[in-house]
Protein backbone atom coordinates (compact mmCIF):
# COMPACT_ATOMS: atom_id res chain seq x y z
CA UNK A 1 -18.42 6.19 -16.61
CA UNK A 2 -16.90 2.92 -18.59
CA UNK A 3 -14.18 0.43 -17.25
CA UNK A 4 -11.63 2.28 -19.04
CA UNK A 5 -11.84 5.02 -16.82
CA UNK A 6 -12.02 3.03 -14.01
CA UNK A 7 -9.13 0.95 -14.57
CA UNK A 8 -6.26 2.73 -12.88
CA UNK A 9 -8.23 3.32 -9.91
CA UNK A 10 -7.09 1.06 -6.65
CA UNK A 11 -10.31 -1.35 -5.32
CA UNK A 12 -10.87 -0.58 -1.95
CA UNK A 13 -8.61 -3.19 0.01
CA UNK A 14 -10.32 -5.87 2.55
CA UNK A 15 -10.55 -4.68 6.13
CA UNK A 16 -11.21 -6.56 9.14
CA UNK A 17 -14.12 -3.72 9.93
CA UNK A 18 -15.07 -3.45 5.98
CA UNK A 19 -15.49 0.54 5.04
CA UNK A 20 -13.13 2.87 6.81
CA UNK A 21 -13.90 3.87 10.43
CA UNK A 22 -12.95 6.15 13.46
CA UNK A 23 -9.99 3.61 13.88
CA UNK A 24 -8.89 3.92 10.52
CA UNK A 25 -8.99 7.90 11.05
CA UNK A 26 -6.62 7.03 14.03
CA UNK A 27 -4.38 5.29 12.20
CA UNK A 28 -3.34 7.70 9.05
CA UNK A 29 -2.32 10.08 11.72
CA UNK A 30 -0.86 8.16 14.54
CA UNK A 31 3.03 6.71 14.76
CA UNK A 32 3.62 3.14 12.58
CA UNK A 33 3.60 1.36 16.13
CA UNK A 34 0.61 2.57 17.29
CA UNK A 35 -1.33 2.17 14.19
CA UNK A 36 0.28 -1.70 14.49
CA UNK A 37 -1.10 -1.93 17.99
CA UNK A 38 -4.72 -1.20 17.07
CA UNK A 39 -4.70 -3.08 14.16
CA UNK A 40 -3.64 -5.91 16.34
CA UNK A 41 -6.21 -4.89 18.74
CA UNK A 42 -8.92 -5.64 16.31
CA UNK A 43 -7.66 -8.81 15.06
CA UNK A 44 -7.70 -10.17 18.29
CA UNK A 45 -11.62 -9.25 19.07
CA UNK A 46 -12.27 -10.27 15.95
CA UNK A 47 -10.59 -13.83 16.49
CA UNK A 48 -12.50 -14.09 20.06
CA UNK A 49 -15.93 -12.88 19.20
CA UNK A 50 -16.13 -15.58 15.84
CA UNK A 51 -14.39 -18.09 18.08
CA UNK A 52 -17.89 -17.54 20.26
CA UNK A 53 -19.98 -17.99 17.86
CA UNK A 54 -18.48 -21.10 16.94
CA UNK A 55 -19.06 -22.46 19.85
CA UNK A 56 -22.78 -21.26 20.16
CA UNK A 57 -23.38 -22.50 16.74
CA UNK A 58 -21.82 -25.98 17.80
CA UNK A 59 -24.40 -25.82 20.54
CA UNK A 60 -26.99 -24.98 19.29
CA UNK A 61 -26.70 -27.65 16.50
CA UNK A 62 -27.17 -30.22 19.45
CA UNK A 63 -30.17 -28.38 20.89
CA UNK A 64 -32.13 -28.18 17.68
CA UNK A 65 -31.27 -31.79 16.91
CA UNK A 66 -33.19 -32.88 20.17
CA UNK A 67 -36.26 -29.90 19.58
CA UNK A 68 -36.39 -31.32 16.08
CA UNK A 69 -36.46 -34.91 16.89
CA UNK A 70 -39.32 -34.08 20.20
CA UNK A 71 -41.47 -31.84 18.25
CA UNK A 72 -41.68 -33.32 14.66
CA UNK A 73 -40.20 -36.71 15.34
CA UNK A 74 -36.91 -36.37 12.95
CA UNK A 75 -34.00 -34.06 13.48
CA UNK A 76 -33.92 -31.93 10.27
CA UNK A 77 -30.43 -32.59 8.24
CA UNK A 78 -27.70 -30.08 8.28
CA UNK A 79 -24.19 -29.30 7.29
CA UNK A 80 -21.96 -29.46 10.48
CA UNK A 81 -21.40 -32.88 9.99
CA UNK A 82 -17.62 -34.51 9.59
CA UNK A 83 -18.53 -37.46 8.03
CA UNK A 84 -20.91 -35.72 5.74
CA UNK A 85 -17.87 -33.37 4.72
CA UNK A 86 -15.88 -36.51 4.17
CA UNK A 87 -18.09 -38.49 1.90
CA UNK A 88 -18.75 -35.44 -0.15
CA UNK A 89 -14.98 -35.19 -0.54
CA UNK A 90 -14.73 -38.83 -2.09
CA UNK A 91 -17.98 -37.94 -4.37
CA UNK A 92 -17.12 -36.87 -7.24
CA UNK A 93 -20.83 -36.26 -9.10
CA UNK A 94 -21.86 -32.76 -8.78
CA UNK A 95 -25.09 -32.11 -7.18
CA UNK A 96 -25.31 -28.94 -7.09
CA UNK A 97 -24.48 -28.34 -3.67
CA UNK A 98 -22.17 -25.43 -2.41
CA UNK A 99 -18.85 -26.37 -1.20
CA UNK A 100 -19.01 -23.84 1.14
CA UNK A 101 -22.26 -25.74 3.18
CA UNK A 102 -19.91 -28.15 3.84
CA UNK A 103 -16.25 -26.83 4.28
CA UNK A 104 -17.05 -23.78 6.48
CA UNK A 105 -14.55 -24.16 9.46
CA UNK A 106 -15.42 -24.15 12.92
CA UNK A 107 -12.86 -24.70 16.02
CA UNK A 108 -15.37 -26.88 17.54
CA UNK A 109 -16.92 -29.05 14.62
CA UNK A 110 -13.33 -29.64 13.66
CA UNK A 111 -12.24 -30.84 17.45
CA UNK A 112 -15.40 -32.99 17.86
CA UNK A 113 -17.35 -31.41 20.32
CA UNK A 114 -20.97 -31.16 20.34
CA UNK A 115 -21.64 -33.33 17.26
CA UNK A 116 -25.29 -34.28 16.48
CA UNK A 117 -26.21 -37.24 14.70
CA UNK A 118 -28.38 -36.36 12.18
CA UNK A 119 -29.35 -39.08 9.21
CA UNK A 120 -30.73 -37.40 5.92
CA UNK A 121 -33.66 -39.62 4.72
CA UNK A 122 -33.89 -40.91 0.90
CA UNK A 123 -37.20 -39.31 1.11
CA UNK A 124 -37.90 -35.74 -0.30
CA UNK A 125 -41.03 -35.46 2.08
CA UNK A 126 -40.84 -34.47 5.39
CA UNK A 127 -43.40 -35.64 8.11
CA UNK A 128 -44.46 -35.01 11.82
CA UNK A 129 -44.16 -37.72 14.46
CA UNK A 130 -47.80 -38.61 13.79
CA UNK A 131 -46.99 -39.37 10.36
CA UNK A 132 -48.62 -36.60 8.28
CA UNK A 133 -46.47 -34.83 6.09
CA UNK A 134 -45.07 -31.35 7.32
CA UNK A 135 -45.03 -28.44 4.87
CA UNK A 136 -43.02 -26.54 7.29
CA UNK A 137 -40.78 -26.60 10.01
CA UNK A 138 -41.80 -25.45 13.88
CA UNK A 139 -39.32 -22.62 13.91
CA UNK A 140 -41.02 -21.02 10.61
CA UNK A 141 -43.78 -19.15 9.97
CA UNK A 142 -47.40 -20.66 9.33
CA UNK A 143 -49.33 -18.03 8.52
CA UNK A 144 -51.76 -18.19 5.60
CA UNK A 145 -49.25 -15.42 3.40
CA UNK A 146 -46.17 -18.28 3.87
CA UNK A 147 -48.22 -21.01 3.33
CA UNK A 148 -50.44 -19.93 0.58
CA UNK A 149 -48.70 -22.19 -2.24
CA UNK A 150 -49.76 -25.12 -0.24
CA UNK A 151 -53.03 -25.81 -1.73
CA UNK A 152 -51.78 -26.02 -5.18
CA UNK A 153 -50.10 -29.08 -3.82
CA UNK A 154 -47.59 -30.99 -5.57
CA UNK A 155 -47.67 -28.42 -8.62
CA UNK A 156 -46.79 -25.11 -6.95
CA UNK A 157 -45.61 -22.48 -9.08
CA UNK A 158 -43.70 -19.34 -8.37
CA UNK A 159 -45.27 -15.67 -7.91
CA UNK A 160 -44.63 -13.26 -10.57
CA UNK A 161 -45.94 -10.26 -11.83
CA UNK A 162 -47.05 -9.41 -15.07
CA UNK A 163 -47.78 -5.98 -16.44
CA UNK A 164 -49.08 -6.36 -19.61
CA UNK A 165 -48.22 -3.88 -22.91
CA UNK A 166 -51.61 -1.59 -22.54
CA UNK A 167 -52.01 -2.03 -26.58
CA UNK A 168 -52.60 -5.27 -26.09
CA UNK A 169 -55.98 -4.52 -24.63
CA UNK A 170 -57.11 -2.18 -26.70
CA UNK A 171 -59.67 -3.04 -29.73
CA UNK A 172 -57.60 -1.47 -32.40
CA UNK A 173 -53.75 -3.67 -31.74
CA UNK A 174 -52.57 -4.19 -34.50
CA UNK A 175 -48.47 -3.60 -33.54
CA UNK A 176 -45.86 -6.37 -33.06
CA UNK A 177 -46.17 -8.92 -30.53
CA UNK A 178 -45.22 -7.60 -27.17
CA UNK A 179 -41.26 -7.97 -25.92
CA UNK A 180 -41.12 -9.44 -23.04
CA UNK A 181 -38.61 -8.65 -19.29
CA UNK A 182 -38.25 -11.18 -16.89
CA UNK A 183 -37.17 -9.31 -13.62
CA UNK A 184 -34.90 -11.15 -11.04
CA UNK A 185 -34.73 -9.58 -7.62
CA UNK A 186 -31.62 -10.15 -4.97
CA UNK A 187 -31.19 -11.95 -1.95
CA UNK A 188 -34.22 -11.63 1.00
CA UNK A 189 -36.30 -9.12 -1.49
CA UNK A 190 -39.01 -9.99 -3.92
CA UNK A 191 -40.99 -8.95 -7.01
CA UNK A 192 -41.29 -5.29 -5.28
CA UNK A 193 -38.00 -4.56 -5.80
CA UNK A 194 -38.94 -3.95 -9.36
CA UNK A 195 -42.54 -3.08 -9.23
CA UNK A 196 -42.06 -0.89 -6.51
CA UNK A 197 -39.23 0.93 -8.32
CA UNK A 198 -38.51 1.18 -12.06
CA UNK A 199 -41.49 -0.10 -13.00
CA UNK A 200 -43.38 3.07 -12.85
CA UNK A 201 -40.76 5.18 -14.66
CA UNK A 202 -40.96 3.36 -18.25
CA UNK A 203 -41.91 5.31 -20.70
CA UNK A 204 -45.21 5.46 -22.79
CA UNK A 205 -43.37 3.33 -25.47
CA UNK A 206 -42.55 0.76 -23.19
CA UNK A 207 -45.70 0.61 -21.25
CA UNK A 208 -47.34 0.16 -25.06
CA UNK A 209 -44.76 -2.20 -26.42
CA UNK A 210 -42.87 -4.78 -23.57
CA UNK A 211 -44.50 -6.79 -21.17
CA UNK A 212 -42.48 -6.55 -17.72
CA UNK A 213 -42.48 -9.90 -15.51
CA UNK A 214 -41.33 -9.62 -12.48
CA UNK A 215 -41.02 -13.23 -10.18
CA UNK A 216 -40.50 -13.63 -7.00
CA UNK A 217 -38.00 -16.85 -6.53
CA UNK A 218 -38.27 -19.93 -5.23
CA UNK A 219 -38.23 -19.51 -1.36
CA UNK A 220 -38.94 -15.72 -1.29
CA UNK A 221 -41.92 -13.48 -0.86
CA UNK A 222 -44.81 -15.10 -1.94
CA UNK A 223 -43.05 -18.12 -3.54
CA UNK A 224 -43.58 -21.41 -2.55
CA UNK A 225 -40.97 -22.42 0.27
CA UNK A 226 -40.51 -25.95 0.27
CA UNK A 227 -38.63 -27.91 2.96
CA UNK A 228 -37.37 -30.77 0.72
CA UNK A 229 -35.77 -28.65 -2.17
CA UNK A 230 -31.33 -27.84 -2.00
CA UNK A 231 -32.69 -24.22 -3.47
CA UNK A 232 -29.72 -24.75 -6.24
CA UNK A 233 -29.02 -22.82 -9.03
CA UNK A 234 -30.91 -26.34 -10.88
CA UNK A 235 -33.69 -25.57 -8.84
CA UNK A 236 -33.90 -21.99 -9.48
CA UNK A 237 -34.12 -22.08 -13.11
CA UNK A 238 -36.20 -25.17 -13.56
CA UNK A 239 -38.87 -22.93 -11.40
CA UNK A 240 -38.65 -20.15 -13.31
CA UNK A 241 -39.05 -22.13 -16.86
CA UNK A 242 -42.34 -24.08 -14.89
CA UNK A 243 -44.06 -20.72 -14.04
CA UNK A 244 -42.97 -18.38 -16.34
CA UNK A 245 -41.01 -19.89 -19.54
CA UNK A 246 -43.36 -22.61 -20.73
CA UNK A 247 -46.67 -21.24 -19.30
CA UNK A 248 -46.57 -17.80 -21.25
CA UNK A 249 -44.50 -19.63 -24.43
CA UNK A 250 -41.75 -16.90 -24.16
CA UNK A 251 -39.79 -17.53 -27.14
CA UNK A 252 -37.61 -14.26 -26.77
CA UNK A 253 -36.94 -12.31 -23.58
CA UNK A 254 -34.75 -9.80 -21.93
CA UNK A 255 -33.21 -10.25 -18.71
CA UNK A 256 -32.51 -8.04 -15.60
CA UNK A 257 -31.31 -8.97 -12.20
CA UNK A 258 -30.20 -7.52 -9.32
CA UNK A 259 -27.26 -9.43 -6.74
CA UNK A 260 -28.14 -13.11 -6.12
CA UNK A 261 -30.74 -12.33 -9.51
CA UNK A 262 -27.48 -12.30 -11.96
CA UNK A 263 -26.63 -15.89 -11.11
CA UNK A 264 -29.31 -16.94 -11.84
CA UNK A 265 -29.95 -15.03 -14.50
CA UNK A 266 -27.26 -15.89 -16.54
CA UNK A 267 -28.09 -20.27 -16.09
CA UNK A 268 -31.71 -19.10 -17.33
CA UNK A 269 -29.92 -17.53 -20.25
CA UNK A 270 -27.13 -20.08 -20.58
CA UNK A 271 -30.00 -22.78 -21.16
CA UNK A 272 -32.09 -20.49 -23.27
CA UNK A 273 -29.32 -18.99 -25.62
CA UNK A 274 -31.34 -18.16 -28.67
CA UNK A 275 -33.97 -16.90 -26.91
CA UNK A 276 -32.33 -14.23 -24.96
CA UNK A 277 -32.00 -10.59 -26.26
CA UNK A 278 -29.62 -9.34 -24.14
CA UNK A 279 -29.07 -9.54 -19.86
CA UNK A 280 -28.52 -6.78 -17.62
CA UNK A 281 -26.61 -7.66 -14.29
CA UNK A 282 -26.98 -5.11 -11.42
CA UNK A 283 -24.39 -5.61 -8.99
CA UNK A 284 -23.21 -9.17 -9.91
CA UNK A 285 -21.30 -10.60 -7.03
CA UNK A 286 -18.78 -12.52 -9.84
CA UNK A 287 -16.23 -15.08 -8.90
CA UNK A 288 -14.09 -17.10 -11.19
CA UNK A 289 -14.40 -20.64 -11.24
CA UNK A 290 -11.36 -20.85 -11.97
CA UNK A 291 -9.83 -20.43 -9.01
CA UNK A 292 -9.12 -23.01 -6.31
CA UNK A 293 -12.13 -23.14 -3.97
CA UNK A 294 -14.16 -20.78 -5.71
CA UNK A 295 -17.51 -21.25 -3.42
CA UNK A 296 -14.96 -20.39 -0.23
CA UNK A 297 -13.84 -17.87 -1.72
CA UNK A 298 -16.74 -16.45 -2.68
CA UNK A 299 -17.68 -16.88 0.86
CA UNK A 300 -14.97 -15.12 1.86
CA UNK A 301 -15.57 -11.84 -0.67
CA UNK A 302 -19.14 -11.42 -0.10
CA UNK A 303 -19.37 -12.62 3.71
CA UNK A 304 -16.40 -12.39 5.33
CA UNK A 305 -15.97 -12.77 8.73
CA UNK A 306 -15.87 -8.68 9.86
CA UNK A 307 -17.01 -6.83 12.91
CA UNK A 308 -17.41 -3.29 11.12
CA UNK A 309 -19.60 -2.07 9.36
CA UNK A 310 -23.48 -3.99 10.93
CA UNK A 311 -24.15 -4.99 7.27
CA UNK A 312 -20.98 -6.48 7.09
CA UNK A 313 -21.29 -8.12 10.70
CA UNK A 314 -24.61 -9.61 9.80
CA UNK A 315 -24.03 -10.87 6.95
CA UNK A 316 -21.23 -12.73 7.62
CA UNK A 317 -23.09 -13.96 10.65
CA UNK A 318 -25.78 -15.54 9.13
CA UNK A 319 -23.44 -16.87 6.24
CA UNK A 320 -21.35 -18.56 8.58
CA UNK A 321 -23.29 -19.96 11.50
CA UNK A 322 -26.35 -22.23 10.61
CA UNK A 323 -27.83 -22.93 13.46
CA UNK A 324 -27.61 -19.43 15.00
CA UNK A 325 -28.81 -18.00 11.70
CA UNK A 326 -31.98 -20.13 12.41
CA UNK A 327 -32.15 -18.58 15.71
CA UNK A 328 -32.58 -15.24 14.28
CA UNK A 329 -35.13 -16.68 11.61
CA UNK A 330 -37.06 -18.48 14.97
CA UNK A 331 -37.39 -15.14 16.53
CA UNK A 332 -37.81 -12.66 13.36
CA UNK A 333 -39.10 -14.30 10.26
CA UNK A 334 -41.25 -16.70 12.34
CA UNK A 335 -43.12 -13.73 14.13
CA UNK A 336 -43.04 -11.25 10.94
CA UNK A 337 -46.47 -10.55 11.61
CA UNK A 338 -45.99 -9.17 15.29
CA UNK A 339 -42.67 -7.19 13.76
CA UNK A 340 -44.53 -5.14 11.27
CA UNK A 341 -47.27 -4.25 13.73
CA UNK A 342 -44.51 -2.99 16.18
CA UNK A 343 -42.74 -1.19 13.63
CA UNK A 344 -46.12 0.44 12.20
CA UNK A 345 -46.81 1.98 15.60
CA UNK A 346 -43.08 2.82 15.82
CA UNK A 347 -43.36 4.74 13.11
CA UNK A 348 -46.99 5.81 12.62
CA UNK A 349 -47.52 4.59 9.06
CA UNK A 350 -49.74 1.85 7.60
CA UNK A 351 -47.87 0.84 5.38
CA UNK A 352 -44.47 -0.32 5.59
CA UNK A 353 -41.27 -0.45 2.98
CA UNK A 354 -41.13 -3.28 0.86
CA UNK A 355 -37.72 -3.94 1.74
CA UNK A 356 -38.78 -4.16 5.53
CA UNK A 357 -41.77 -6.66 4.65
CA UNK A 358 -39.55 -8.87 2.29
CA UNK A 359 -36.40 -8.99 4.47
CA UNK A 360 -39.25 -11.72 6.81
CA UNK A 361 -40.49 -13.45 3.91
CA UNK A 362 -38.81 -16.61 3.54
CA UNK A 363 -37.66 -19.59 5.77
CA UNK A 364 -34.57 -20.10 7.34
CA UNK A 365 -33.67 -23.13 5.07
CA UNK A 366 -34.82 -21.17 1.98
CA UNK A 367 -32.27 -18.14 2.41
CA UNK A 368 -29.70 -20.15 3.86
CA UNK A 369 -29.56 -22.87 1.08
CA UNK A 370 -29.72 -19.66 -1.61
CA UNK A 371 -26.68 -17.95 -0.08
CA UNK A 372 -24.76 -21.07 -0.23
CA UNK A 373 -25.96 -23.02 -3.14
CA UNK A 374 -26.40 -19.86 -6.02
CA UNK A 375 -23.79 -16.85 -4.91
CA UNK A 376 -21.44 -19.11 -3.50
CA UNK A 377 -21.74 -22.68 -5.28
CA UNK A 378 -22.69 -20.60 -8.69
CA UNK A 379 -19.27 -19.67 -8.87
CA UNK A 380 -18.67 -22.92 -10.51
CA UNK A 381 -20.93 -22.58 -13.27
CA UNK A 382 -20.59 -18.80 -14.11
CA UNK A 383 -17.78 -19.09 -16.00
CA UNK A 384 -19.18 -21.37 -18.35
CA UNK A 385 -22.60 -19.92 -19.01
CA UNK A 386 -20.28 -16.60 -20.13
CA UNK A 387 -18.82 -18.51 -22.18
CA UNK A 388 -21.97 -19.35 -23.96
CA UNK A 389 -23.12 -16.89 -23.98
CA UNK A 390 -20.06 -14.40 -25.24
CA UNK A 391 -20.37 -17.11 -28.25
CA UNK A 392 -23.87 -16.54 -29.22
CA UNK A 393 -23.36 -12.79 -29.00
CA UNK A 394 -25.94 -12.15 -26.55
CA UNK A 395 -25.54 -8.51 -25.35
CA UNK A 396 -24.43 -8.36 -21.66
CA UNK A 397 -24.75 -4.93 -19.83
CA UNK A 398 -23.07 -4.67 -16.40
CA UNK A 399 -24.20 -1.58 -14.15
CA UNK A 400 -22.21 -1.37 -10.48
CA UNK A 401 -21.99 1.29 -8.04
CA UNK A 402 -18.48 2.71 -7.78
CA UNK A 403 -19.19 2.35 -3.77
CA UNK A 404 -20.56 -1.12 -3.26
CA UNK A 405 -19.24 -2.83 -0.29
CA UNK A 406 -21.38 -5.81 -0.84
CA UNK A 407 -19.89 -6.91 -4.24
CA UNK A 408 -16.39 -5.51 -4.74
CA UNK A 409 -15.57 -3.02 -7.92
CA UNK A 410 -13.01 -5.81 -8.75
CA UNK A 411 -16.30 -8.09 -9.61
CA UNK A 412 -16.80 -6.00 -12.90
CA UNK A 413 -13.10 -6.26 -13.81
CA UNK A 414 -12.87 -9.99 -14.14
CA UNK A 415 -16.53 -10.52 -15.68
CA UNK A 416 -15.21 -8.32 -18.37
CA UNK A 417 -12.30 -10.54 -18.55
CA UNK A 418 -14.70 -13.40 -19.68
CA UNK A 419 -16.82 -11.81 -21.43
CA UNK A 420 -15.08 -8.91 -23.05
CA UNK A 421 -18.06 -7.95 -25.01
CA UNK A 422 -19.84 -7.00 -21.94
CA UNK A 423 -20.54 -3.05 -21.49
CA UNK A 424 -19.08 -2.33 -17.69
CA UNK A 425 -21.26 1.27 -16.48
CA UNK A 426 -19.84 2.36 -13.14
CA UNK A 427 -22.15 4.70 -11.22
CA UNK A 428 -20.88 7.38 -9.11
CA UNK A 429 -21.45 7.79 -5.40
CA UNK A 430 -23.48 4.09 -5.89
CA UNK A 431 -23.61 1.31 -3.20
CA UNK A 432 -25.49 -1.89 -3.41
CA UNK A 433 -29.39 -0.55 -2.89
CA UNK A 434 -28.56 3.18 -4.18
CA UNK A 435 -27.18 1.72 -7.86
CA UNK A 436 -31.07 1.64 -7.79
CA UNK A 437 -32.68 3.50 -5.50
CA UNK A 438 -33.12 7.30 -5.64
CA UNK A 439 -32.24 7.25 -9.16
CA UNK A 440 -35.28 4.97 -10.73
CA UNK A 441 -36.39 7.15 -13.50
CA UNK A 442 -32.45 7.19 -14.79
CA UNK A 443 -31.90 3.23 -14.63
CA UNK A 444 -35.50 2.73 -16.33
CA UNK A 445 -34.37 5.14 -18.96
CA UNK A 446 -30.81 2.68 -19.12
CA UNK A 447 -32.81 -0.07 -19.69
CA UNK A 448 -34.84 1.30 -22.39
CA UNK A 449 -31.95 2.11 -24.41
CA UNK A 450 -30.29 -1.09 -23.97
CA UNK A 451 -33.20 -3.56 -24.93
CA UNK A 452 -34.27 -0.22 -28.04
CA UNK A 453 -30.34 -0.91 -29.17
CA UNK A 454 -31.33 -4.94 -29.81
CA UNK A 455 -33.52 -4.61 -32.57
């Protein structure tokens, strides 16, 4: 279905409990005043049970400041400071940071209580109170999977996989050089979200003809998860050029990405131009930069605070509150290992879904920074790597599910107002996993014809 016959459809409205509900069932057929009431109702529990949290977080900010400082000697920098807030304010260079690390409002922070001096060091390297450096914090995991990008030391690359055209192995090739994909996954998933999906679906001319890299990024999966790296949209890319770009001399690629993957996606393409055949952008969660506040706001669209539906509730949970986001990380990511033992005795099986082992597989810091600094601080730069890109004529194909309540339908509408070259293909009866999943063999077959319709 394009855009066009989209357009005069109304985007499902904000709601304090995101998709419609038993209240909302309540409302259509109960009197104006009542339906007033409950809305009220909601706001209110809403109000109290963030206005909690703010106060835990504010707490717990103080406790991991001391458990920091105890354990490792140093209480690890983070963004609930005032001052911090203030000084970026009168900074005008642009580091790459989020605004939305910084300007996230809490009752608590902004009243003073429960403040935590933390100083952030010059220093990139982080060390224990005995002096040797740390690789990783106490609350992550240190398990030989999360730490295996340790001993390449200072020259750590990402994970990717490659699978390679099969005539380039044989003793009679004697086609064109091999096109080449470069897979970007979303946030908290990995490489598997493509090799565990489309990846067995190509077709025989595909699996002869393109060679499909797939990476996990920087602070995901098997990645390397650094504790002295912002995880910006800088630091993204310049990863992905180290490991994959320079080492396998890509001179001309295609591009697809899935969420978070778009972002950075499209500053890999912005900064390779030429080189890219066309992009395909599952799911881009889109903001204008030119709007005032455009990381908050992107805050606000993909995160808001909402109590209905649990995706919703956790997501803008762990957007919002640092410290108790960490808390979660302390007792989930940093015990993965006893999780997916549980939950393979749970439910009798061996081996578990990808999604279920890469939802563990990063560190607190590393998916924390990555919400903030690339889908809510790349809002500042997407605007002008469409523009770029719209200018070079590189093809941009935009597939969404008509039922996404992660990125909003209205995403698609003002992409394609900065880039109206870009093909908009709404999927029916799609959310935010099922644009993908359920229907692999059909988007495999999407992507074939797009990259076939670049020669």
């Amino acid at each position: 279905m394009s855009i066009n016959e989209k357009q005069n459809l109304v985007p499902p409205q904000p709601h304090l409990f995101g998709s419609p509900s038993r209240f909302m069932s309540l409302a259509v057929s109960s009197p104006k005043w009542l339906n007033n009431c409950v809305q009220a109702l909601i706001s209110i529990l809403c109000c109290v049970v963030f206005l909690m949290f703010d106060l835990l977080d504010s707490v717990f900010c103080v406790i991991y400041g001391y458990l920091d400082k105890l354990i490792e000697g140093q209480a690890s920098p983070c963004c609930c400071s005032i001052w911090e807030r203030q000084k970026r304010r009168m900074n005008v260079t642009d580091d790459g940071l989020s605004d939305s690390l910084f300007e996230r409002k809490n009752t608590f922070r902004e009243m003073g209580f429960f403040q935590y001096e933390r100083k952030r060091e010059d220093s990139n390297t982080n060390f224990n109170k005995d002096g040797g450096m740390s690789v990783n914090s106490w609350s992550d995991c240190g398990c030989e999977s999360c730490l295996s990008w340790v001993n390449d030391g200072s020259d750590f690359k990402l994970h990717f996989v490659v699978k390679e055209p099969l005539l380039a192995t044989g003793e009679n090739f004697r086609g064109k050089p091999s096109e080449n994909v470069i897979f970007l996954h979303g946030f908290l998933c990995s490489s598997s979200f493509w090799t565990q999906t489309v990846f067995p679906y190509f077709s025989e001319k595909v699996n002869h003809k393109y060679r499909l890299i797939a990476i996990d990024l920087l602070g995901f999966g098997k990645s390397p998860k650094p504790r002295d790296c912002s995880y910006t949209l800088k630091d993204h890319v310049e990863m992905i050029e180290k490991s994959v770009v320079q080492p396998l001399e890509l001179s001309s690629f295609h591009l697809v990405a899935h969420s978070m993957g778009c972002i950075i996606a499209l500053a890999l393409a912005a900064k390779y131009p030429k080189c890219v055949k066309s992009i395909t952008l599952v799911a881009p969660p889109y903001t204008s930069s030119d709007e005032n506040d455009a990381c908050l706001k992107t805050l606000s669209m993909l995160a808001g605070k909402k109590l209905w539906s649990p995706l919703s509730f956790g997501t803008s949970f762990m957007s919002w509150y640092e410290h108790l986001g960490r808390t979660v990380c302390l007792v989930y990511c940093r015990n993965h290992r006893i999780w997916e033992s549980i939950l393979k005795c749970i439910t009798r099986k061996r081996d578990l879904h990808f999604l279920t082992i890469d939802l563990a597989r990063h560190t607190h810091h590393s998916g924390w920074s990555s919400m903030h600094n690339v889908l809510c601080g790349g809002a500042k730069f997407v605007d002008s790597y469409l523009i770029i890109l719209t200018k070079v004529g590189v093809r941009i194909s935009v597939i969404q599910g008509d039922k996404d309540r992660v990125v909003p339908m209205e995403c698609c509408s003002k992409l394609k107002l900065k880039a109206p070259n870009a093909e908009i293909n709404i999927i029916p009866n799609a959310d935010h996993g099922t644009v993908l999943f359920g229907r692999e063999k059909e988007f495999a077959s999407s992507l074939e014809h797009i990259w076939e319709s670049c020669f």
